[in-house]
Protein backbone atom coordinates (compact mmCIF):
# COMPACT_ATOMS: atom_id res chain seq x y z
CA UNK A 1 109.06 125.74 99.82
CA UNK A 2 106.87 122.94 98.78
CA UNK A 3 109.77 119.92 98.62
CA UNK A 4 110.84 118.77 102.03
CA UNK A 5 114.04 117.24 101.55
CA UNK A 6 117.19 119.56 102.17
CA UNK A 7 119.58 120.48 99.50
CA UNK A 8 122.96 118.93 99.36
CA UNK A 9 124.15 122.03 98.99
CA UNK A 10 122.60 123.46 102.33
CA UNK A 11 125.31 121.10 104.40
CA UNK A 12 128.37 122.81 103.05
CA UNK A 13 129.95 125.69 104.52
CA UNK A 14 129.90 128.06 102.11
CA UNK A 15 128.93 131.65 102.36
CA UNK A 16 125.44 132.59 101.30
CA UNK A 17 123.52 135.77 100.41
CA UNK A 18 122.20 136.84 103.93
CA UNK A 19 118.58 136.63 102.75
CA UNK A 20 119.17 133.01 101.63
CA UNK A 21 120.70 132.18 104.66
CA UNK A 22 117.99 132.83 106.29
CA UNK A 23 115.36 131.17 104.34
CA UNK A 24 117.47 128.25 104.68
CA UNK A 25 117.56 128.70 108.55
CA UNK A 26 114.60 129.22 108.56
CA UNK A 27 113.67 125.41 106.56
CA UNK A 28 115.35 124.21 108.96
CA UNK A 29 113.54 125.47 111.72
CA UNK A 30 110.41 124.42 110.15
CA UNK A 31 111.90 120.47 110.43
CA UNK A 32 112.97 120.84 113.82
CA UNK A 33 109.69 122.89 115.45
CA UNK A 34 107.67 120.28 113.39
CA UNK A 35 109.78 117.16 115.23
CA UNK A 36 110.10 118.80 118.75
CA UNK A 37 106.81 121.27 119.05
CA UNK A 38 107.17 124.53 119.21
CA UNK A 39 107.39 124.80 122.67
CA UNK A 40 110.51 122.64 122.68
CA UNK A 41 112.33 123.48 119.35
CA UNK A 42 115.40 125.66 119.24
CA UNK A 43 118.95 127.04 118.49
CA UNK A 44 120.94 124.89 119.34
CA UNK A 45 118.88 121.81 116.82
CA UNK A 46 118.94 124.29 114.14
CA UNK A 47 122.62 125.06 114.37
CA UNK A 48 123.00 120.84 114.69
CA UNK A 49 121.08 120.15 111.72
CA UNK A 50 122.04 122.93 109.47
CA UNK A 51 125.71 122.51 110.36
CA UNK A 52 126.22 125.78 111.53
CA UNK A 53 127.00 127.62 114.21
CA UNK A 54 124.81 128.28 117.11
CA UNK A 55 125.60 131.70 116.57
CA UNK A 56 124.99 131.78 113.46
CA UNK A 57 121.42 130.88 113.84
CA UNK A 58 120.94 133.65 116.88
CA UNK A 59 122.64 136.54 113.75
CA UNK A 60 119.33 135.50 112.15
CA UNK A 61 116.79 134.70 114.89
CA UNK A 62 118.49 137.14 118.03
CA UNK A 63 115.61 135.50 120.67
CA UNK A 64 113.43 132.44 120.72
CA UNK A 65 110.29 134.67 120.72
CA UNK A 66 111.69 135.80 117.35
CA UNK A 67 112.53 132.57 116.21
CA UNK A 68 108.67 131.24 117.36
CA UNK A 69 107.77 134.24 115.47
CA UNK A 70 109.40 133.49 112.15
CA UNK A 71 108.04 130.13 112.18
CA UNK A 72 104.00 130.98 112.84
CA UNK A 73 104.59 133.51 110.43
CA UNK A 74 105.62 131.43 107.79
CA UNK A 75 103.15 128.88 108.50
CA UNK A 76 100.41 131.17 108.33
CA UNK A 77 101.78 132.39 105.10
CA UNK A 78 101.99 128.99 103.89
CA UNK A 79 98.38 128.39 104.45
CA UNK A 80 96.73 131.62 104.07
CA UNK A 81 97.91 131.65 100.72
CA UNK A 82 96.86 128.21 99.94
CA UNK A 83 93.19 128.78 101.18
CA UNK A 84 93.20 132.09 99.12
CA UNK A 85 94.55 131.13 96.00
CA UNK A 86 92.17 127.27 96.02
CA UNK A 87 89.42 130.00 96.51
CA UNK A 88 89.71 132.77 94.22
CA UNK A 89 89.90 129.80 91.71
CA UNK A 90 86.04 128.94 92.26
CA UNK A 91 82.33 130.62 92.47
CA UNK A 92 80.88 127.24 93.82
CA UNK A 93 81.84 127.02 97.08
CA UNK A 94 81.14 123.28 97.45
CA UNK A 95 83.72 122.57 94.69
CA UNK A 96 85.87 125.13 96.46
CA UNK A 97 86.06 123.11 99.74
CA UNK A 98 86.41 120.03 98.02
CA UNK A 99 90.07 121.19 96.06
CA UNK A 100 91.06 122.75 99.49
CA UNK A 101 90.30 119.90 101.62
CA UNK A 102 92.19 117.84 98.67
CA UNK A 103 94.64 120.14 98.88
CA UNK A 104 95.30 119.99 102.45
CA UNK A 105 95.25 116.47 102.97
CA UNK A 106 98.30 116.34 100.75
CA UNK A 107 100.25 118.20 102.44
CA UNK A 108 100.81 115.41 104.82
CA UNK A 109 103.11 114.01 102.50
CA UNK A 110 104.12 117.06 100.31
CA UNK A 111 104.51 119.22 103.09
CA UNK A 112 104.39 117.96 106.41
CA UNK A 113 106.71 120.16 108.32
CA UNK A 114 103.78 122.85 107.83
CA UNK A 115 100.55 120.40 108.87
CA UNK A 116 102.50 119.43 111.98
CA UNK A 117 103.43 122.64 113.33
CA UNK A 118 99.84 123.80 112.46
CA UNK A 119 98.19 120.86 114.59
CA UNK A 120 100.63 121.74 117.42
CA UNK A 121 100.03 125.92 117.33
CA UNK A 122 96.12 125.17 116.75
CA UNK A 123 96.16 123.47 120.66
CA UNK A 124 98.73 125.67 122.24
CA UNK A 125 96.26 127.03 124.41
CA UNK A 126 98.08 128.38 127.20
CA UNK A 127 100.76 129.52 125.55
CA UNK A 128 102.17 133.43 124.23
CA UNK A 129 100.96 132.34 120.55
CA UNK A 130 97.41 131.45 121.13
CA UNK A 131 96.36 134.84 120.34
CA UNK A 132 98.18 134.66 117.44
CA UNK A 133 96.54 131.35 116.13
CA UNK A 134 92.89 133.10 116.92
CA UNK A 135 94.31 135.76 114.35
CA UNK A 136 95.06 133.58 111.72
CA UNK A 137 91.80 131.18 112.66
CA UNK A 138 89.89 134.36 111.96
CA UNK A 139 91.71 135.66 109.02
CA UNK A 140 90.86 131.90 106.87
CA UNK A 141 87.09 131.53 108.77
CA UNK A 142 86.93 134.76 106.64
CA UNK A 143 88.27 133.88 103.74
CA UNK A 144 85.98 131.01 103.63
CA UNK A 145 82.77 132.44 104.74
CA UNK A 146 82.87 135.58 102.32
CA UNK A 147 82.61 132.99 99.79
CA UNK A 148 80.09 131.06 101.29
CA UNK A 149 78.51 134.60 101.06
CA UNK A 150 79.26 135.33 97.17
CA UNK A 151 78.75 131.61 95.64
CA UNK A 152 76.06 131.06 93.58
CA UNK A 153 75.47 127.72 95.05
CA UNK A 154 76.09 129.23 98.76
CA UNK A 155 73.03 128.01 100.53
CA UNK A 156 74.29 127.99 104.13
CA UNK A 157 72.49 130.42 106.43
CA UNK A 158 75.32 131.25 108.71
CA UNK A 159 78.66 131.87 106.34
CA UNK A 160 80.48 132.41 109.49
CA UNK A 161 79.30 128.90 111.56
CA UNK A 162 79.48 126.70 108.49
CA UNK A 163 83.08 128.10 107.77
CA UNK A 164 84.41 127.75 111.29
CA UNK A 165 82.47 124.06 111.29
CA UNK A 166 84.57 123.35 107.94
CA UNK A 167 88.12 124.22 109.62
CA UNK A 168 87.04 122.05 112.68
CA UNK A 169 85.91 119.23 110.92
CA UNK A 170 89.69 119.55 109.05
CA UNK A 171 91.62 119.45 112.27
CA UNK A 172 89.62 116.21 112.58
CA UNK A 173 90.38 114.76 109.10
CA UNK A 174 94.04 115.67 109.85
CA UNK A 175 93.89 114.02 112.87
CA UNK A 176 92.38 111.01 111.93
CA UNK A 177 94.83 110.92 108.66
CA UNK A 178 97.62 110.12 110.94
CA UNK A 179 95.69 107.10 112.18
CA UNK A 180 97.42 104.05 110.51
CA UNK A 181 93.88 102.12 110.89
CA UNK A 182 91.78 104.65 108.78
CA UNK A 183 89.80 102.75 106.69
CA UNK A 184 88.23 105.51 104.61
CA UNK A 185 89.49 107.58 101.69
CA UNK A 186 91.14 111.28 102.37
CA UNK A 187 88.45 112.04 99.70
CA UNK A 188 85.43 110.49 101.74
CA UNK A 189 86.73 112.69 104.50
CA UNK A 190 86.62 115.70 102.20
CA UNK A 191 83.47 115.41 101.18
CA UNK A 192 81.72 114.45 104.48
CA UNK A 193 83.71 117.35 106.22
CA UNK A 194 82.06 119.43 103.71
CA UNK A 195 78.52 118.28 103.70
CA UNK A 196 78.45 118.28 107.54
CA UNK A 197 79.78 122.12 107.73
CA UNK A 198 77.72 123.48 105.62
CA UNK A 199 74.61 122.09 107.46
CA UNK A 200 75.91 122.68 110.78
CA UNK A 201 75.81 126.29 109.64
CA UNK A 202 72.52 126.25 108.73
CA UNK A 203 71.85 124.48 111.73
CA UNK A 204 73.46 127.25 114.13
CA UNK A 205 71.64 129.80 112.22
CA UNK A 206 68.32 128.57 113.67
């Protein structure tokens, strides 16, 4: 699911494979939670922009708590497997960050249906899917700082702190990548994100 345009094909009314039909609901869903929020995206949009029935989409998704569901779920997928796979690549964890952080910042134009609904479930405070983005925090903070742990260059003194610094510090360089008067390269963001995590963690440690 790494192109974002929809297939010609998707618009005709023809009869699919259930499991395909869902995946492609389910795309769809992805554009529409990533326009409206995920508080505000629904049926009805789906059905509009998949040229389908609203029905149809509730024979897939029977509830919005399922259809919320489906969506985190494949986000998380999305970027858990990213994070692992940029990861398992490396033993320097320096160089590790720096392909992930690459990585990630491209995904604002590769894939930006899945850095949009991530920014918008990574504030949702107050709502039934916080605990669920704590889960999935915790699940890449983990990822991250067992490597920290294993690397032969891994100098930080808290794995935990200076992975939990380097996903803040991203949420920032999102942030500020959607600022059309960013004067600095997504790679000087990369690399400062990096330097600073690593010695906030050594920093916490004390």
């Amino acid at each position: 699911m790494t192109n974002q345009a929809v297939p010609t094909s998707y618009n005709k009314r023809t009869r699919l494979d259930p499991r395909k039909r869902k995946a492609q609901l389910l795309e769809y869903a992805l554009a529409v939670f990533a326009r409206r929020g995920i508080g505000r995206g629904g049926h009805a949009e789906i059905a509009s922009d998949a040229r389908v029935s609203v029905a149809t989409v509730f024979n897939y998704f029977n509830t919005r708590e399922a259809l919320v569901e489906a969506v985190i779920s494949e986000v998380e997928r999305f970027h858990l497997e990213l994070t692992r796979e940029i990861f398992q690549k490396h033993t320097d964890t320096g160089k590790a960050m720096l392909e992930h952080a690459s990585a990630f910042s491209e995904l604002k134009d590769s894939n930006p249906d899945y850095i949009k609904i991530w920014l918008d479930w990574s504030t949702s405070i107050d709502s039934p899917w916080w605990e669920s983005y704590l889960k999935f925090q915790r699940q890449i903070i983990g990822t991250i700082a067992d490597h920290i742990r294993q690397s032969d260059s891994g100098s930080a003194a808290n794995p935990e702190a200076s992975a939990r610094c380097y996903i803040g510090y991203a949420h920032m360089a999102v942030m500020m990548m959607y600022d059309p008067d960013l004067e600095v390269s997504r790679q000087q963001l990369g690399r400062s994100l990096i330097r600073h995590a690593l010695e906030m963690g050594k920093d916490l440690s004390n």
